[in-house]
C-alpha atoms as a PDB file:
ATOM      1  CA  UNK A   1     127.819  94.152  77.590  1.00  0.00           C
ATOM      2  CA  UNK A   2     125.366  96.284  76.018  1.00  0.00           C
ATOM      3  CA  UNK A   3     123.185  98.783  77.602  1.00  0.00           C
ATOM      4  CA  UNK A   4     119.957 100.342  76.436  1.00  0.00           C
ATOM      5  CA  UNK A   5     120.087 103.941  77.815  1.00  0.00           C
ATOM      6  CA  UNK A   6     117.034 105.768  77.287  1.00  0.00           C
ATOM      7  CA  UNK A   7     115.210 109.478  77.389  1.00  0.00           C
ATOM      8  CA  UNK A   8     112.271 109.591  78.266  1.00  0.00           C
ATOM      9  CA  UNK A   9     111.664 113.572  77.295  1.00  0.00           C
ATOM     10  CA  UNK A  10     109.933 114.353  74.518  1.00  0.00           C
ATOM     11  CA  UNK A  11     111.480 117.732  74.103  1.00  0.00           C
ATOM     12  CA  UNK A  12     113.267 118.981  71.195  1.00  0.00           C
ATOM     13  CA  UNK A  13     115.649 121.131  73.108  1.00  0.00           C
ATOM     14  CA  UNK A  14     116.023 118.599  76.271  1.00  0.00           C
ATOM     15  CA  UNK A  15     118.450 118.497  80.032  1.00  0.00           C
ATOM     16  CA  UNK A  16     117.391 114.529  79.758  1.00  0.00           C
ATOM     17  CA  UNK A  17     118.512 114.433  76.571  1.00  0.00           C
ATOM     18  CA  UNK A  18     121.721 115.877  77.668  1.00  0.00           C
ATOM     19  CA  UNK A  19     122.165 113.518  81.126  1.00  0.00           C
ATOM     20  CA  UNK A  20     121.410 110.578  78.583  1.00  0.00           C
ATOM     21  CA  UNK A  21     124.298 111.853  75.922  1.00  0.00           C
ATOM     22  CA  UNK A  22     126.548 112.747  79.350  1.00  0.00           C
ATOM     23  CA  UNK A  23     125.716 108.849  80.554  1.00  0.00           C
ATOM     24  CA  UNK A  24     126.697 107.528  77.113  1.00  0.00           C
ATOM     25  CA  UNK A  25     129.724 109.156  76.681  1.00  0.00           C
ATOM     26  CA  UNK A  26     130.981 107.639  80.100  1.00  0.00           C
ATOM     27  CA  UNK A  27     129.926 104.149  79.165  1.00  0.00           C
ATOM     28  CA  UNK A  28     131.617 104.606  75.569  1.00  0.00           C
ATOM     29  CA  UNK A  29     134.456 105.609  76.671  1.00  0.00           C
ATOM     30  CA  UNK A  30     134.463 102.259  79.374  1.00  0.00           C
ATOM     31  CA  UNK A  31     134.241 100.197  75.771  1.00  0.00           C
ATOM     32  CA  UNK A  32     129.986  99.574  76.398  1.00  0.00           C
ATOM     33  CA  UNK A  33     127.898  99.110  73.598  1.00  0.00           C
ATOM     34  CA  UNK A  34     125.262 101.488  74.325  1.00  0.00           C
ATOM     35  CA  UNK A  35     121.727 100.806  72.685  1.00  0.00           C
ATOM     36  CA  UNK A  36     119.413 104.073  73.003  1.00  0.00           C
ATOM     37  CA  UNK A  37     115.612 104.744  72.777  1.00  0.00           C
ATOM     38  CA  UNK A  38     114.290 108.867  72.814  1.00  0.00           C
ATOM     39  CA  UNK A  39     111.379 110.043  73.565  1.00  0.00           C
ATOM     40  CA  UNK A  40     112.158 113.162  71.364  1.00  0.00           C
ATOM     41  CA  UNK A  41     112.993 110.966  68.565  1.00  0.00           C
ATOM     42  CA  UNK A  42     111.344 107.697  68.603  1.00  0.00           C
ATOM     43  CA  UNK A  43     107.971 108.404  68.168  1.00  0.00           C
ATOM     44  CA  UNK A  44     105.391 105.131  69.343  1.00  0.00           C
ATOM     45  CA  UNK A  45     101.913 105.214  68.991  1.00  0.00           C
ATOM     46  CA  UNK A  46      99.700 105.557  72.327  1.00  0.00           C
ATOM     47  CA  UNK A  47      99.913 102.197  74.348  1.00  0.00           C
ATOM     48  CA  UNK A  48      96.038 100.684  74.016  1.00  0.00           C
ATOM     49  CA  UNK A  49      97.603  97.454  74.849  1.00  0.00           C
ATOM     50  CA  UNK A  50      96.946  96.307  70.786  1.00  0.00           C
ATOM     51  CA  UNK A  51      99.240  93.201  69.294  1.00  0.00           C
ATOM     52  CA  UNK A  52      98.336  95.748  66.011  1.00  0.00           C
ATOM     53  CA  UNK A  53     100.864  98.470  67.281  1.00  0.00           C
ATOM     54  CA  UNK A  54     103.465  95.671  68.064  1.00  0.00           C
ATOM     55  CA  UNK A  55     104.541  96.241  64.452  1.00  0.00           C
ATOM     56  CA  UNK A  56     104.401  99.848  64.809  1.00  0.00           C
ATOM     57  CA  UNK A  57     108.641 100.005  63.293  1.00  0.00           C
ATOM     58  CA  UNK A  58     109.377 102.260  66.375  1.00  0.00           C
ATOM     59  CA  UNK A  59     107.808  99.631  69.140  1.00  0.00           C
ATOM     60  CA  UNK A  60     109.460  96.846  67.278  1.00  0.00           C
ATOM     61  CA  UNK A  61     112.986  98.840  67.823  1.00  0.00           C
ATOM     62  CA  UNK A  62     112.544  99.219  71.306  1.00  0.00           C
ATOM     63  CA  UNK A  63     111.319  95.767  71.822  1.00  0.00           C
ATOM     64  CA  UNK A  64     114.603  94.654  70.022  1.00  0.00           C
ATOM     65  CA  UNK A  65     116.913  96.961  71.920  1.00  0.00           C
ATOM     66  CA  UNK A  66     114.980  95.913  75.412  1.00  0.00           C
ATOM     67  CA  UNK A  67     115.425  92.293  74.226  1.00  0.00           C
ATOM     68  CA  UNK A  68     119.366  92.638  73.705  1.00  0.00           C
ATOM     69  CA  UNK A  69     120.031  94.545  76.784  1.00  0.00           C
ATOM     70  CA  UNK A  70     122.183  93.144  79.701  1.00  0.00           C
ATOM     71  CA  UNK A  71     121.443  96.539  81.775  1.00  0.00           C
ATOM     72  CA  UNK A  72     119.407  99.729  81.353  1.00  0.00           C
ATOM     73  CA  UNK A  73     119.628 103.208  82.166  1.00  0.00           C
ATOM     74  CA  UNK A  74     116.309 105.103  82.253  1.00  0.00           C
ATOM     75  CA  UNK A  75     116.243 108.460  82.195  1.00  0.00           C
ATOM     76  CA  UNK A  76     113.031 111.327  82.952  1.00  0.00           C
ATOM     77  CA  UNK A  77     112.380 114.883  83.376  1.00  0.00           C
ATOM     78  CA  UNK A  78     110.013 114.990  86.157  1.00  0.00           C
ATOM     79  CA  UNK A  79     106.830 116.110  85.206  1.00  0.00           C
ATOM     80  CA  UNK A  80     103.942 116.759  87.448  1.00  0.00           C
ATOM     81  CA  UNK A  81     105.982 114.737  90.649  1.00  0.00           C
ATOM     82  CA  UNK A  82     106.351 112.218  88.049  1.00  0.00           C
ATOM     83  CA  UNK A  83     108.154 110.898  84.766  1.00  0.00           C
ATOM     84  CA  UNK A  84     107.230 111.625  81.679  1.00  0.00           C
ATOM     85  CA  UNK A  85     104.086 110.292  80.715  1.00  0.00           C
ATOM     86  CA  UNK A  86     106.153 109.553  77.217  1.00  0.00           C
ATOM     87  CA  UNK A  87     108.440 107.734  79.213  1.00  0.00           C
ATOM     88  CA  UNK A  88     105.467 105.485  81.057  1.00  0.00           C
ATOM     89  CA  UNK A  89     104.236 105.011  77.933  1.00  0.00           C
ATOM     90  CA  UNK A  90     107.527 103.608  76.405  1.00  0.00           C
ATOM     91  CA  UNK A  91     107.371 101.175  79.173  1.00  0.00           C
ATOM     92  CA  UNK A  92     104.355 100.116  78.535  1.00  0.00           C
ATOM     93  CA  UNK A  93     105.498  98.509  75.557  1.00  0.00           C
ATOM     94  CA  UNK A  94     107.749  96.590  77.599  1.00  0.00           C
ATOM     95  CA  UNK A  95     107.535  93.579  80.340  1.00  0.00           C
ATOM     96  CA  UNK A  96     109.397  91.870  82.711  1.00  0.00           C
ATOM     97  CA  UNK A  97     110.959  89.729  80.656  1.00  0.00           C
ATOM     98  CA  UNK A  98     113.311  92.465  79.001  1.00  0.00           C
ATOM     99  CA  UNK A  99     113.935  93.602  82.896  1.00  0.00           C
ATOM    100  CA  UNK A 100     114.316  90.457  85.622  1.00  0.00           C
ATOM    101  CA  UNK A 101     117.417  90.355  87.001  1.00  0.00           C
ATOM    102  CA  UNK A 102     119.084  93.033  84.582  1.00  0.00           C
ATOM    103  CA  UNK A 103     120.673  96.287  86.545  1.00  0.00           C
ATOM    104  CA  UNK A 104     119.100  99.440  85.729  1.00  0.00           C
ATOM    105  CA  UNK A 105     119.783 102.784  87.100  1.00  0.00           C
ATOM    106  CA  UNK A 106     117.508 105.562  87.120  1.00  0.00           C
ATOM    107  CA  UNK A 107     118.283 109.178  86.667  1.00  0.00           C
ATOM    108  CA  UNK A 108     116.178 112.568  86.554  1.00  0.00           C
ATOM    109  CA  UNK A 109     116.384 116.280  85.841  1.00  0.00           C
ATOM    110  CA  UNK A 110     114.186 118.565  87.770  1.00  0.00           C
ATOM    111  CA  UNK A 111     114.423 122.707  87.454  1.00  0.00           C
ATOM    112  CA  UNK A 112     112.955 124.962  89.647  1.00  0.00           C
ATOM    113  CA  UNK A 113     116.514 124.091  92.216  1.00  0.00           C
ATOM    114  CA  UNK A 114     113.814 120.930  93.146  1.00  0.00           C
ATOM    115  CA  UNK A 115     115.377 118.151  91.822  1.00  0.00           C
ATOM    116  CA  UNK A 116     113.802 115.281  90.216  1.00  0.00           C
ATOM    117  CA  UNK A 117     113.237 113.148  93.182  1.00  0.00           C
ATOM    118  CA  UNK A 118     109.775 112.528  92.664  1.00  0.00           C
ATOM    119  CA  UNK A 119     110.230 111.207  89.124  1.00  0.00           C
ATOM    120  CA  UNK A 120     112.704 108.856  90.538  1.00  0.00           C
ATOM    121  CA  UNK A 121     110.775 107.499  93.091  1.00  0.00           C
ATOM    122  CA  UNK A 122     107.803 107.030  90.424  1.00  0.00           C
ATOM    123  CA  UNK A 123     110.062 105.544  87.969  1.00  0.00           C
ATOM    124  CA  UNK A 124     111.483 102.940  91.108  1.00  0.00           C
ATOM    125  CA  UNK A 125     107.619 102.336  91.744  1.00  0.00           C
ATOM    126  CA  UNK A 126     107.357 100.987  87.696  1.00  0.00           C
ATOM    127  CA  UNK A 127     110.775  99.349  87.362  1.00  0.00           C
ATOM    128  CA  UNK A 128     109.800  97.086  90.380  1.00  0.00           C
ATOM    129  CA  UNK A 129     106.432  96.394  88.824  1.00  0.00           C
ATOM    130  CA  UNK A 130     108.741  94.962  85.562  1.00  0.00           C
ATOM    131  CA  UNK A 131     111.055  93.236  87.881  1.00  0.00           C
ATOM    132  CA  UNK A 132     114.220  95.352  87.197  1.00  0.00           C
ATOM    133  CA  UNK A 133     117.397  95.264  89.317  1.00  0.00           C
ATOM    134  CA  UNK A 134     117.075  98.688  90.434  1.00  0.00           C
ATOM    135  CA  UNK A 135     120.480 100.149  91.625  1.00  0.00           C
ATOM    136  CA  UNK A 136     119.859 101.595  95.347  1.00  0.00           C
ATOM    137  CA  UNK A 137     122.118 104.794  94.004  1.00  0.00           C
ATOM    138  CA  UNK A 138     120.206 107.042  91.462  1.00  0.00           C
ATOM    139  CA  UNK A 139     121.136 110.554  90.167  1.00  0.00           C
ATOM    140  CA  UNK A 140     119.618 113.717  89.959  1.00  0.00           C
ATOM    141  CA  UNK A 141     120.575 116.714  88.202  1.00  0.00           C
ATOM    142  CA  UNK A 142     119.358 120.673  87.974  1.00  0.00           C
ATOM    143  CA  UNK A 143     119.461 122.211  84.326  1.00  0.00           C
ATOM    144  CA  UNK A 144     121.884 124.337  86.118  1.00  0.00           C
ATOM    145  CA  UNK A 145     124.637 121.365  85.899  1.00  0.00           C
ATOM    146  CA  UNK A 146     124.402 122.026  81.671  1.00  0.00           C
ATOM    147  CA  UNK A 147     125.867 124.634  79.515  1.00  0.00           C
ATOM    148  CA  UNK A 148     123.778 126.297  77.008  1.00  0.00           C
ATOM    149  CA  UNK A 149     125.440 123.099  74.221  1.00  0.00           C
ATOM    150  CA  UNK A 150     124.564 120.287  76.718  1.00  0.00           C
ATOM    151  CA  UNK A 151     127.705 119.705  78.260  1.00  0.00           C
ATOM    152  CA  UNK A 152     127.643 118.731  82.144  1.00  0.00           C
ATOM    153  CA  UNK A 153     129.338 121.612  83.682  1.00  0.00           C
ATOM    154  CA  UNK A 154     128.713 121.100  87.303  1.00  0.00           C
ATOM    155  CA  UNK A 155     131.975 119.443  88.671  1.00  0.00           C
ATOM    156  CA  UNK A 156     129.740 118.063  91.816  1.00  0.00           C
ATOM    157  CA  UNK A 157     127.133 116.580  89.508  1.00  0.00           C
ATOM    158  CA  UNK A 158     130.004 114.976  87.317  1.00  0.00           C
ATOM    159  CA  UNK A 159     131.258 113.464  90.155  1.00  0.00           C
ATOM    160  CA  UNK A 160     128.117 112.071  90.938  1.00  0.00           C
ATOM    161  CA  UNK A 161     127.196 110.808  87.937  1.00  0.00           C
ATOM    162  CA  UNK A 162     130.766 108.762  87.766  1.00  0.00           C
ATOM    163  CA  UNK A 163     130.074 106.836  90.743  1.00  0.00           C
ATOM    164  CA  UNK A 164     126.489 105.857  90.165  1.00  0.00           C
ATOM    165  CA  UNK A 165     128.165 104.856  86.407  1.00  0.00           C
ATOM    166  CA  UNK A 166     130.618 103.368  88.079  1.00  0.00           C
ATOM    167  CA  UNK A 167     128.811 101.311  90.021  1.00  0.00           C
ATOM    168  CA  UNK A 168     126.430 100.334  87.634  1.00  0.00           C
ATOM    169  CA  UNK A 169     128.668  99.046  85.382  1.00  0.00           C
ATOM    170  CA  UNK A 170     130.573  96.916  88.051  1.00  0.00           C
ATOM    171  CA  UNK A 171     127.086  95.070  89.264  1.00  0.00           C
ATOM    172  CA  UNK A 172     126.439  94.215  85.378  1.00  0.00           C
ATOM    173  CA  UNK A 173     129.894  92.773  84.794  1.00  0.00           C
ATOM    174  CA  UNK A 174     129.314  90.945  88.537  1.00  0.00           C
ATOM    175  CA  UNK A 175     125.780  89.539  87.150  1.00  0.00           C
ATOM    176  CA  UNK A 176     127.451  88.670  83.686  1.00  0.00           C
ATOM    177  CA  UNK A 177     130.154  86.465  85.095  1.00  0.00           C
ATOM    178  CA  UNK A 178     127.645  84.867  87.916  1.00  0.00           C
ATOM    179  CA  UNK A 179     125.491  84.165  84.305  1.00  0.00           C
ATOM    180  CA  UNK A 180     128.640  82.894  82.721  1.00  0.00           C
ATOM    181  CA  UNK A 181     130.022  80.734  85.915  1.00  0.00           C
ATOM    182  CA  UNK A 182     126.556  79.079  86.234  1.00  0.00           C
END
């Protein structure tokens, strides 16, 4: 199975970035090969909806990872009531042939004791627009639930964040073997 997990914060110093580390460590240590695309990081050019920026090296790795996926795990900050527009524009490299019928679970971190609600539901709103299997379940988090090195802290969120893993995981390896039996 692999799994392209992805931040959609552009931040240097990012809680997403830390929910997306948090998420991989939990599917590494289930034996997942995790794929990963960050906003922070992996720099793509504006979407203008150009074949041009197709071979932009960046879009071409996401593409890739997309492409190999079984299952994805999209992360955002919310922004504005919304995900990052760094995020959106990630996605709108992407189609709904790297999402039909492949689980995906979507997470957020929201300060301000809000949540990230509205990110999620935006984020829900896009991933059914690309066809994804979106999990029912999502997680949010506060930047309270991190230490100053990124390390979930919050027992509660932890918790959480293991059963929507959890669960994830089991309704990939359900889909796999349905692929596998047909």
């Amino acid at each position: 199975m692999k799994v392209l997990v992805m931040n959609g914060s552009p931040r240097e110093k990012s809680m997403t970035r830390n929910l997306t580390n948090t998420i991989t460590d939990q599917l590494d240590e289930k034996g997942i090969e995790v794929l990963t695309f960050d906003a922070g990081f992996h720099d793509l050019p504006l979407f203008k909806g150009r074949k041009e920026d197709l071979n932009h090296p960046e879009v071409q790795r996401l593409v890739n990872h997309a492409t190999k996926a079984d299952a994805f795990v999209i992360c955002s900050p919310e922004y504005h009531n919304g995900m990052s527009g760094a995020l959106k524009n990630a996605l709108d490299f992407l189609g709904g042939s790297h999402f039909k019928h492949k689980p995906t679970v979507l997470a957020s971190v929201g300060g301000g004791g809000k949540g990230g609600i509205n990110a999620l539901n935006n984020m829900r709103t896009v991933m059914r627009g690309l066809y994804a299997l979106v999990l029912p379940d999502q997680f949010c988090a506060d930047p309270t639930c991190f230490d100053d090195k990124g390390y979930m802290i919050d027992d509660k969120a932890k918790e959480r964040l293991t059963v929507v893993v959890e669960e994830f995981v089991s309704l990939t390896k359900t889909l796999e073997h349905h692929i596998e039996i047909k």
